[in-house]
C-alpha atoms as a PDB file:
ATOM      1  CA  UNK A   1     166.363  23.587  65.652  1.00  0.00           C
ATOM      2  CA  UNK A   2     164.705  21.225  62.973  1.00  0.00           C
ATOM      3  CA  UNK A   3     167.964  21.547  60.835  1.00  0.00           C
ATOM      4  CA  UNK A   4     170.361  20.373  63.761  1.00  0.00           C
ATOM      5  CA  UNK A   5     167.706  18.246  64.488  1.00  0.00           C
ATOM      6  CA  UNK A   6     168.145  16.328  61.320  1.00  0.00           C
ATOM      7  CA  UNK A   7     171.929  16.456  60.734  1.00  0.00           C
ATOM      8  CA  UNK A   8     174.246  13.262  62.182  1.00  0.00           C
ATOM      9  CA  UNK A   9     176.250  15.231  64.394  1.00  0.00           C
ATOM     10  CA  UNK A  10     179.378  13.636  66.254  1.00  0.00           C
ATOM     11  CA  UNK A  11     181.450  15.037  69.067  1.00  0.00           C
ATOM     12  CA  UNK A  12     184.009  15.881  66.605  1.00  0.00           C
ATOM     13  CA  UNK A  13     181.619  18.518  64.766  1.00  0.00           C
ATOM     14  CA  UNK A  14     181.924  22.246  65.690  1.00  0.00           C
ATOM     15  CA  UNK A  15     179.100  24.761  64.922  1.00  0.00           C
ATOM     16  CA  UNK A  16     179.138  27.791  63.933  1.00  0.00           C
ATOM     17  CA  UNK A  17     176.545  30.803  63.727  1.00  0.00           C
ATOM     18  CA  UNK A  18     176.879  33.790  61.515  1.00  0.00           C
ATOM     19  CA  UNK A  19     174.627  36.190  63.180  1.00  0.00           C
ATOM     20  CA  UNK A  20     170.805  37.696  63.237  1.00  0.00           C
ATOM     21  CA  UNK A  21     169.534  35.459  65.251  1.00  0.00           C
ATOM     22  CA  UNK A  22     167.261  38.054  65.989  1.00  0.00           C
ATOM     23  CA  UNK A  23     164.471  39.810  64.413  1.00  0.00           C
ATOM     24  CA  UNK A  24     163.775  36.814  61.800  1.00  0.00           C
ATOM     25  CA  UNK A  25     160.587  35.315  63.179  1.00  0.00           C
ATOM     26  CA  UNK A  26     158.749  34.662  66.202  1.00  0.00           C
ATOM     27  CA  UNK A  27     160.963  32.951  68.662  1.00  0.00           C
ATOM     28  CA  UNK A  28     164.022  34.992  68.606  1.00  0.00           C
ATOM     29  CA  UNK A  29     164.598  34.990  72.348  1.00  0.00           C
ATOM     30  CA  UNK A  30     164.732  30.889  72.749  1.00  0.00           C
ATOM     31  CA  UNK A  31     167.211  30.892  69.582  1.00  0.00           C
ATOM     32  CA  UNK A  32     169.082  33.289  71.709  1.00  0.00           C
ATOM     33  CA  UNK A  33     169.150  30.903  74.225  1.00  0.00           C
ATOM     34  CA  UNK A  34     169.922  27.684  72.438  1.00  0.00           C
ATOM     35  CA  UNK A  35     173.367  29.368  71.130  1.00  0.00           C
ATOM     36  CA  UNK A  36     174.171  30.853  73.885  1.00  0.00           C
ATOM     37  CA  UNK A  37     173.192  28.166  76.526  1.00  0.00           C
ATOM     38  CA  UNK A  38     175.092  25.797  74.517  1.00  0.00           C
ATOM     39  CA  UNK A  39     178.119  27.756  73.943  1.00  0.00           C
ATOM     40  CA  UNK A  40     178.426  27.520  70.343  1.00  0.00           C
ATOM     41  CA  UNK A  41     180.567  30.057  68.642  1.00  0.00           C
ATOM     42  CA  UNK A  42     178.287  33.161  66.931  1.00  0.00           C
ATOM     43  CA  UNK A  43     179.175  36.357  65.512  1.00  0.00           C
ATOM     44  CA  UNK A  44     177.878  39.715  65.404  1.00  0.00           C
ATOM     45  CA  UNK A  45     174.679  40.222  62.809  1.00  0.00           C
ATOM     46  CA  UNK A  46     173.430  43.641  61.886  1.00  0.00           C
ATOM     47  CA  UNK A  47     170.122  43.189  63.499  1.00  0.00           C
ATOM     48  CA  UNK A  48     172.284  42.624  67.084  1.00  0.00           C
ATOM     49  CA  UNK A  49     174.119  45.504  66.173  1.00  0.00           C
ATOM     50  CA  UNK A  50     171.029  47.821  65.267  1.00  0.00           C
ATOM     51  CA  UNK A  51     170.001  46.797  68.886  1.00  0.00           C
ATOM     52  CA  UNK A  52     173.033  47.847  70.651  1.00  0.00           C
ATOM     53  CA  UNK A  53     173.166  50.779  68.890  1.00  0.00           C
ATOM     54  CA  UNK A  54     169.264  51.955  69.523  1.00  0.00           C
ATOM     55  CA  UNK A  55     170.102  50.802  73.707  1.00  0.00           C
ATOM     56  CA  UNK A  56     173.413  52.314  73.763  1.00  0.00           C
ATOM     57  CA  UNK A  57     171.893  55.876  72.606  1.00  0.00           C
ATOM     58  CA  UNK A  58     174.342  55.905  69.610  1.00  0.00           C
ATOM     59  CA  UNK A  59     171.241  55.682  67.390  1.00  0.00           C
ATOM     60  CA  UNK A  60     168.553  56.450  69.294  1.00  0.00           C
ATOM     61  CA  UNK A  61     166.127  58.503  67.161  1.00  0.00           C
ATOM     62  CA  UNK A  62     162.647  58.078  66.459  1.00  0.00           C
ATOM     63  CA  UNK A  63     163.282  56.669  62.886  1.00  0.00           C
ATOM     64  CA  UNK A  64     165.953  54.016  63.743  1.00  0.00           C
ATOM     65  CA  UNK A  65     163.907  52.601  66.246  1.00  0.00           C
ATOM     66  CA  UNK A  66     161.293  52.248  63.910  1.00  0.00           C
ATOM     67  CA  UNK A  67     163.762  51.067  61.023  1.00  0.00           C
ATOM     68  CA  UNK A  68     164.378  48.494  63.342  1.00  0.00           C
ATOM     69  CA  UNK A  69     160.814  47.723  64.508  1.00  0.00           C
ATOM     70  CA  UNK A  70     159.732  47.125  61.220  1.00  0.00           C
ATOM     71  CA  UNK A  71     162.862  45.317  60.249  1.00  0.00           C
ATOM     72  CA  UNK A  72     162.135  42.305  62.579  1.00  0.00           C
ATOM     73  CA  UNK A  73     162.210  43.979  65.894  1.00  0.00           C
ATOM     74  CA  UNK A  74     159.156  43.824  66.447  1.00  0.00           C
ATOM     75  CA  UNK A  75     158.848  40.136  66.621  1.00  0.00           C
ATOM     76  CA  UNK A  76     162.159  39.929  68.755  1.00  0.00           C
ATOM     77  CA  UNK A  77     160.905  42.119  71.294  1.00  0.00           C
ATOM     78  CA  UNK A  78     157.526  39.620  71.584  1.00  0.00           C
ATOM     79  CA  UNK A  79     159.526  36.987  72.187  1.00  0.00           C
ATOM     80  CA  UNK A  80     160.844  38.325  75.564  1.00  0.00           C
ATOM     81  CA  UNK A  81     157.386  37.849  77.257  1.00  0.00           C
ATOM     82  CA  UNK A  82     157.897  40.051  80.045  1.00  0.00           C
ATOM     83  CA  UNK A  83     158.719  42.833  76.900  1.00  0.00           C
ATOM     84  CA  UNK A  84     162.443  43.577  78.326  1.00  0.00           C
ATOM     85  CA  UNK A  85     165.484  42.058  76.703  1.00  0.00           C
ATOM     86  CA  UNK A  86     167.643  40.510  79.389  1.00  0.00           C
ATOM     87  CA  UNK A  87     170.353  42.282  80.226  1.00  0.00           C
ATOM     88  CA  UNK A  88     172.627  38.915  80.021  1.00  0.00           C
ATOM     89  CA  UNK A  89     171.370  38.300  76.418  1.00  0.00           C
ATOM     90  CA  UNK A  90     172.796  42.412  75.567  1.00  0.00           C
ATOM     91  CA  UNK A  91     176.026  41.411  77.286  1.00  0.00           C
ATOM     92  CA  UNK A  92     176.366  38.190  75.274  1.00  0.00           C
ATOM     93  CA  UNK A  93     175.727  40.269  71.986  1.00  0.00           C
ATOM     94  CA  UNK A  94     178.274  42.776  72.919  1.00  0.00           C
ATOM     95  CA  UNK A  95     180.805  40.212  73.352  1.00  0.00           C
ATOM     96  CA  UNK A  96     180.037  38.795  70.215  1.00  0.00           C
ATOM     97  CA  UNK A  97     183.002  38.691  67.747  1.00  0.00           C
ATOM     98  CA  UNK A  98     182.695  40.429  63.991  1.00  0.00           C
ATOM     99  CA  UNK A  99     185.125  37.576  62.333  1.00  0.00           C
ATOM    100  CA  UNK A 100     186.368  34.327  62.739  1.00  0.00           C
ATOM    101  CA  UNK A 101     189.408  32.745  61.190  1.00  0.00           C
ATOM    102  CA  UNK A 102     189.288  29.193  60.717  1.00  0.00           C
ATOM    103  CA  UNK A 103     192.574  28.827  59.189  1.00  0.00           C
ATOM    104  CA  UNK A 104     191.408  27.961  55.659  1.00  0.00           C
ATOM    105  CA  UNK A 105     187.648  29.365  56.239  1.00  0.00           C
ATOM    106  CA  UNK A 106     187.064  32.963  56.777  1.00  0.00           C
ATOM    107  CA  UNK A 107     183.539  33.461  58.595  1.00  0.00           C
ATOM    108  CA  UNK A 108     182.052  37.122  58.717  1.00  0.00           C
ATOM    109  CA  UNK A 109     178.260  38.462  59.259  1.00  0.00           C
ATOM    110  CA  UNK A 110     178.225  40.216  55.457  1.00  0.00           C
ATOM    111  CA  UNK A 111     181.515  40.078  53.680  1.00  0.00           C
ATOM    112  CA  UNK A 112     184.696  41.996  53.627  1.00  0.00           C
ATOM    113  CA  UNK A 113     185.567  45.811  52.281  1.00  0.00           C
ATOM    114  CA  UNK A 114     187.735  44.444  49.138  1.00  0.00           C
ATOM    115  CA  UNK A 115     189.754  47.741  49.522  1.00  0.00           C
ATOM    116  CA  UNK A 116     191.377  47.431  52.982  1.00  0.00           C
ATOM    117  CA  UNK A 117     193.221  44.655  54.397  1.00  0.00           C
ATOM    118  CA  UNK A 118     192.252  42.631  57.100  1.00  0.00           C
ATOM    119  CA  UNK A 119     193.494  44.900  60.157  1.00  0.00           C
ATOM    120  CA  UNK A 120     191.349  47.695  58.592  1.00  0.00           C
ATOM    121  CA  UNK A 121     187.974  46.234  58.597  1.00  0.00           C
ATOM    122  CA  UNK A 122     185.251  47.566  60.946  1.00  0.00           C
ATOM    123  CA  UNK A 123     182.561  45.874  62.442  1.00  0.00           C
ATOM    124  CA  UNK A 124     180.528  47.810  60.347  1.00  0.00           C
ATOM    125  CA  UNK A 125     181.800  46.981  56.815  1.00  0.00           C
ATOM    126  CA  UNK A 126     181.681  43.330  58.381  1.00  0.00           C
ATOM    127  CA  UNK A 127     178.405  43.326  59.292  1.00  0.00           C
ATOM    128  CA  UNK A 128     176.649  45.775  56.108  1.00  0.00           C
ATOM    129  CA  UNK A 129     178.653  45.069  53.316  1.00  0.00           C
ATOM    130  CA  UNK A 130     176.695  43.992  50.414  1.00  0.00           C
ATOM    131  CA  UNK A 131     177.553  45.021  46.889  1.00  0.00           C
ATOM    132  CA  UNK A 132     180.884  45.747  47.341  1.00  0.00           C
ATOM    133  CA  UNK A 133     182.340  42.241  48.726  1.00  0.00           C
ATOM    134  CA  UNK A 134     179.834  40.414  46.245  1.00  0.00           C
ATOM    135  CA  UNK A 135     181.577  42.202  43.133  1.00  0.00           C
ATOM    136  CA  UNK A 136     184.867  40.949  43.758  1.00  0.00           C
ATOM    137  CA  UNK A 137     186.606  40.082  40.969  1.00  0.00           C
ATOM    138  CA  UNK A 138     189.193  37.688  42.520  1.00  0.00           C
ATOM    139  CA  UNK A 139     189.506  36.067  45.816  1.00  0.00           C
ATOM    140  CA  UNK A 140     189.988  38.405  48.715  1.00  0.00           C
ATOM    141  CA  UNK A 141     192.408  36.087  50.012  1.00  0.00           C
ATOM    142  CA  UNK A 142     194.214  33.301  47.878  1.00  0.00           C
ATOM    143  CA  UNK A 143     194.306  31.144  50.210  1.00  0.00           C
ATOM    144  CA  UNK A 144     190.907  31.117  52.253  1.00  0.00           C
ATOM    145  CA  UNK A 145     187.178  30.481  51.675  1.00  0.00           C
ATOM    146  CA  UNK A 146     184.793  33.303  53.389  1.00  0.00           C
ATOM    147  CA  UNK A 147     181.366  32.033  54.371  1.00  0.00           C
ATOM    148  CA  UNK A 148     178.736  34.542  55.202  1.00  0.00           C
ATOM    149  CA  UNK A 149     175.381  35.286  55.042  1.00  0.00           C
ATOM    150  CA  UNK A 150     173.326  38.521  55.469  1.00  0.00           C
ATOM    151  CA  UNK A 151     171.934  39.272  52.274  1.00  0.00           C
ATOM    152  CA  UNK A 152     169.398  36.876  50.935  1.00  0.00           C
ATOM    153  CA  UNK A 153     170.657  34.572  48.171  1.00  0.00           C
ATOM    154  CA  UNK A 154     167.880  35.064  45.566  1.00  0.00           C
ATOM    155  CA  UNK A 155     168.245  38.905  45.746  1.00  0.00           C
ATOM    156  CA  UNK A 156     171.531  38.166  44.119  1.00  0.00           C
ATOM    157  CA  UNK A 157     171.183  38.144  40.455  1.00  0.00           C
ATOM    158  CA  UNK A 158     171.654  34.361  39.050  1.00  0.00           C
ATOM    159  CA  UNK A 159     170.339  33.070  41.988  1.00  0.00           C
ATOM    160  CA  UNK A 160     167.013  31.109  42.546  1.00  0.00           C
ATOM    161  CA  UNK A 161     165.352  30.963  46.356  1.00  0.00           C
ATOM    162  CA  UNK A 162     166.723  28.476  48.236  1.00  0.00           C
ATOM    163  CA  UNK A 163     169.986  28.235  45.755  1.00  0.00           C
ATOM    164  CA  UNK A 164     173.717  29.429  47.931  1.00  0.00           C
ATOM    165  CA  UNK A 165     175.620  32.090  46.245  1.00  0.00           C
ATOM    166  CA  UNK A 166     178.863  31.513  45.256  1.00  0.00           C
ATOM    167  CA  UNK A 167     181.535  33.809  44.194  1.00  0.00           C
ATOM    168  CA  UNK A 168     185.073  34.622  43.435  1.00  0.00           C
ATOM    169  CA  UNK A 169     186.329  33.132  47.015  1.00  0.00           C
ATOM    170  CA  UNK A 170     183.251  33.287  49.327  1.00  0.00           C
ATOM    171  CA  UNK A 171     180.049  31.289  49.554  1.00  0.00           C
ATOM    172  CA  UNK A 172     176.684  33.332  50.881  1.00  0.00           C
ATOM    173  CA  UNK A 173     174.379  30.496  52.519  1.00  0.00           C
ATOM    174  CA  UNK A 174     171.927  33.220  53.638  1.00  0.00           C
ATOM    175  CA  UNK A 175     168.435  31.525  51.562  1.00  0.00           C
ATOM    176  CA  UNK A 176     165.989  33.417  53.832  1.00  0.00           C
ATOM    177  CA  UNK A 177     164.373  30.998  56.115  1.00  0.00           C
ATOM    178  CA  UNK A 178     161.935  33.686  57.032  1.00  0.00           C
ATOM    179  CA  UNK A 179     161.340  34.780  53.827  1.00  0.00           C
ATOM    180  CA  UNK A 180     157.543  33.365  51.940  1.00  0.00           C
ATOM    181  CA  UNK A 181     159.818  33.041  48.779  1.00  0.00           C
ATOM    182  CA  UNK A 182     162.313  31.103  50.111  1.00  0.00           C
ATOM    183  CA  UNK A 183     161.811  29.433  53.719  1.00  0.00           C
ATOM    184  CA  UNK A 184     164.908  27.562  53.539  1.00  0.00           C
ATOM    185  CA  UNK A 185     167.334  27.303  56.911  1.00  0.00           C
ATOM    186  CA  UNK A 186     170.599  26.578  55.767  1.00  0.00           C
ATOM    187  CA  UNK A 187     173.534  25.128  57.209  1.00  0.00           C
ATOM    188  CA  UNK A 188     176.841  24.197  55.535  1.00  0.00           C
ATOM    189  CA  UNK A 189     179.698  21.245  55.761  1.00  0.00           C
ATOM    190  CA  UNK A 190     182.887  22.971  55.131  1.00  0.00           C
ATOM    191  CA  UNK A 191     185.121  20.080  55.555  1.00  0.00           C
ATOM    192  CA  UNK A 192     182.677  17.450  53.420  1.00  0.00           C
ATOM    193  CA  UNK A 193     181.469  20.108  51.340  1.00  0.00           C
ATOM    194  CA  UNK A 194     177.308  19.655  51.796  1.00  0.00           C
ATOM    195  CA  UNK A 195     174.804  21.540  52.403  1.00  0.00           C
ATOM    196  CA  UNK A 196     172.301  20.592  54.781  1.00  0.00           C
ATOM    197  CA  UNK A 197     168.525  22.720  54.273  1.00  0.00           C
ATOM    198  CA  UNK A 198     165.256  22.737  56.671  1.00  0.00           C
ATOM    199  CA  UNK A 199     162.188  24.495  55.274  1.00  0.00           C
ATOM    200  CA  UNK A 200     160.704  26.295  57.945  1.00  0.00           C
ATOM    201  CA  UNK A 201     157.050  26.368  56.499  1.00  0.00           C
ATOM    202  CA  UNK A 202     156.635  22.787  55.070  1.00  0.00           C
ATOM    203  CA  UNK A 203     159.132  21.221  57.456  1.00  0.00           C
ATOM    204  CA  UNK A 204     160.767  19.978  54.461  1.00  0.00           C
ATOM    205  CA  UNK A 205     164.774  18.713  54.615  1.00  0.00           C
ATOM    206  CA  UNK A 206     167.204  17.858  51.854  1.00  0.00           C
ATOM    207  CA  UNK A 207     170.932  17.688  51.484  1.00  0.00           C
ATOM    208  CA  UNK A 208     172.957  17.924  48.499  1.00  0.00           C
ATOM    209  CA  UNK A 209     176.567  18.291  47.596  1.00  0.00           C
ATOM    210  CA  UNK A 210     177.709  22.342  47.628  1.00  0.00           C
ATOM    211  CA  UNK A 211     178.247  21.914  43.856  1.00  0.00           C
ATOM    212  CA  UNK A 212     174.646  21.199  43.321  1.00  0.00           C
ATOM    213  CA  UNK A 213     173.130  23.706  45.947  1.00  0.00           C
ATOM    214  CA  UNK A 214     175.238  26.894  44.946  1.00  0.00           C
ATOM    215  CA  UNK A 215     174.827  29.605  41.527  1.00  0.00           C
ATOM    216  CA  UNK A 216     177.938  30.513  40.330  1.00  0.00           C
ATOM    217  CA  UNK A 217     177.858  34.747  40.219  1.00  0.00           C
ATOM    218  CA  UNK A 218     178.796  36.998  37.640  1.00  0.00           C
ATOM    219  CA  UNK A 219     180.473  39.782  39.534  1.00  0.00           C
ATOM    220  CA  UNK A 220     179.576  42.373  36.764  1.00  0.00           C
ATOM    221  CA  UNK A 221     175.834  41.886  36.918  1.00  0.00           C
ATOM    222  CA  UNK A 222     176.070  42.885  40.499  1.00  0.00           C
ATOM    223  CA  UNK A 223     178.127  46.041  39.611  1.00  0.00           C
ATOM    224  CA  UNK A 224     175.476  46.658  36.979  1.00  0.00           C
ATOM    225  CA  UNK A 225     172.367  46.033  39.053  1.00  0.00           C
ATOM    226  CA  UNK A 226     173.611  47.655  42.817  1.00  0.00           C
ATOM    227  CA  UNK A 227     170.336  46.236  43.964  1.00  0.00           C
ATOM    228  CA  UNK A 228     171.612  46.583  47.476  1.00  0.00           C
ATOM    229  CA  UNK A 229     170.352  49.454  49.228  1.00  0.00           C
ATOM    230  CA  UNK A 230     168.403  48.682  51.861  1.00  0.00           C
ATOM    231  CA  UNK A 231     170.165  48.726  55.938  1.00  0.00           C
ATOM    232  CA  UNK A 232     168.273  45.492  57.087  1.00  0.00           C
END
């Protein structure tokens, strides 16, 4: 809230969410609520996916619930004070879309699978994809910039907490607000090119030109490094 809170927004402005609003801190049921209450456009994280998946029975084993638990779930759950997830908020997540095309901006959760086109992707590569999308070697598409965010910027090689990632044709803006080595919230202005930051823990806010805020990435320390293993 603090970041929107601080940006000049106009009528003319459209926001957009990339996912996990859940399981990053202690009030992920009013987040919830803000973006859905207010209509803004959000897609599909992996943490609303693990959730559908452990409530749906597709993975609902002892050890993915607990994945999930100790991935943020945890905290989620305690933010429904009555302990139960509405059933309108699981609705809302399953009607949550995996991409969005912008015209000139691609927005996905995590990336795209570089080796299948656009018709092949699955709302799992969309969602996980790590390594794979952040190797690429040339711009998936020639034409388009893809914004995502999933994978925590200074886990990238290059990159320094609170930095954006930039590659060849995509920009990760994920800087880990919840994380103690990072706290930064981060939004981005596609159109005017800033970036707009809130530091969750000192209540700090800045704003800088994209140029300034991003690290350029070197596509074959990532191959070299495939620091990426993790599911959360």
């Amino acid at each position: 809230m603090a970041l929107l809170e601080n940006i000049a927004l106009t009528s003319e402005d459209e926001i957009y969410f990339l996912g996990d609003l859940i399981d990053r801190g202690p009030q992920s049921a009013q987040v919830v609520n803000f973006v859905k209450d207010n209509n803004y456009p959000c897609l599909l994280g992996n943490h609303e996916q693990m959730l559908l998946n452990i409530l749906t029975s597709q993975e609902r084993s002892s050890a993915t619930m607990q994945a999930w638990l100790y991935s943020g779930g945890q905290a989620t759950v305690a933010s429904y004070k009555s302990a139960t997830i509405p059933q309108e908020h699981l609705e809302w997540f399953k009607n949550l879309p995996v991409f969005l095309d912008l015209g000139d901006v691609w927005l996905a959760h995590a990336g795209v699978d570089p080796r299948k086109s656009v018709e092949e992707q699955t709302a799992e590569e969309l969602c996980w994809i790590r390594d794979d999308f952040h190797s690429l070697e040339a711009p998936y598409f020639t034409d388009k910039m893809i914004i995502v965010g999933h994978t925590i910027t200074f886990t990238i090689p290059g990159v320094a907490p609170g930095q954006l990632a930039q590659g060849q044709g995509w920009v990760d803006i994920d800087t880990g607000a919840y994380h103690p080595r990072s706290g930064w919230l981060t939004g981005l202005d596609v159109a005017n090119k800033v970036v707009y930051q809130a530091n969750v823990f000192n209540r700090n806010f800045r704003s800088l030109p994209l140029e300034e805020a991003v690290a350029i990435i070197d596509p074959t320390e990532i191959r070299g490094s495939r620091r990426h293993k993790q599911r959360a």
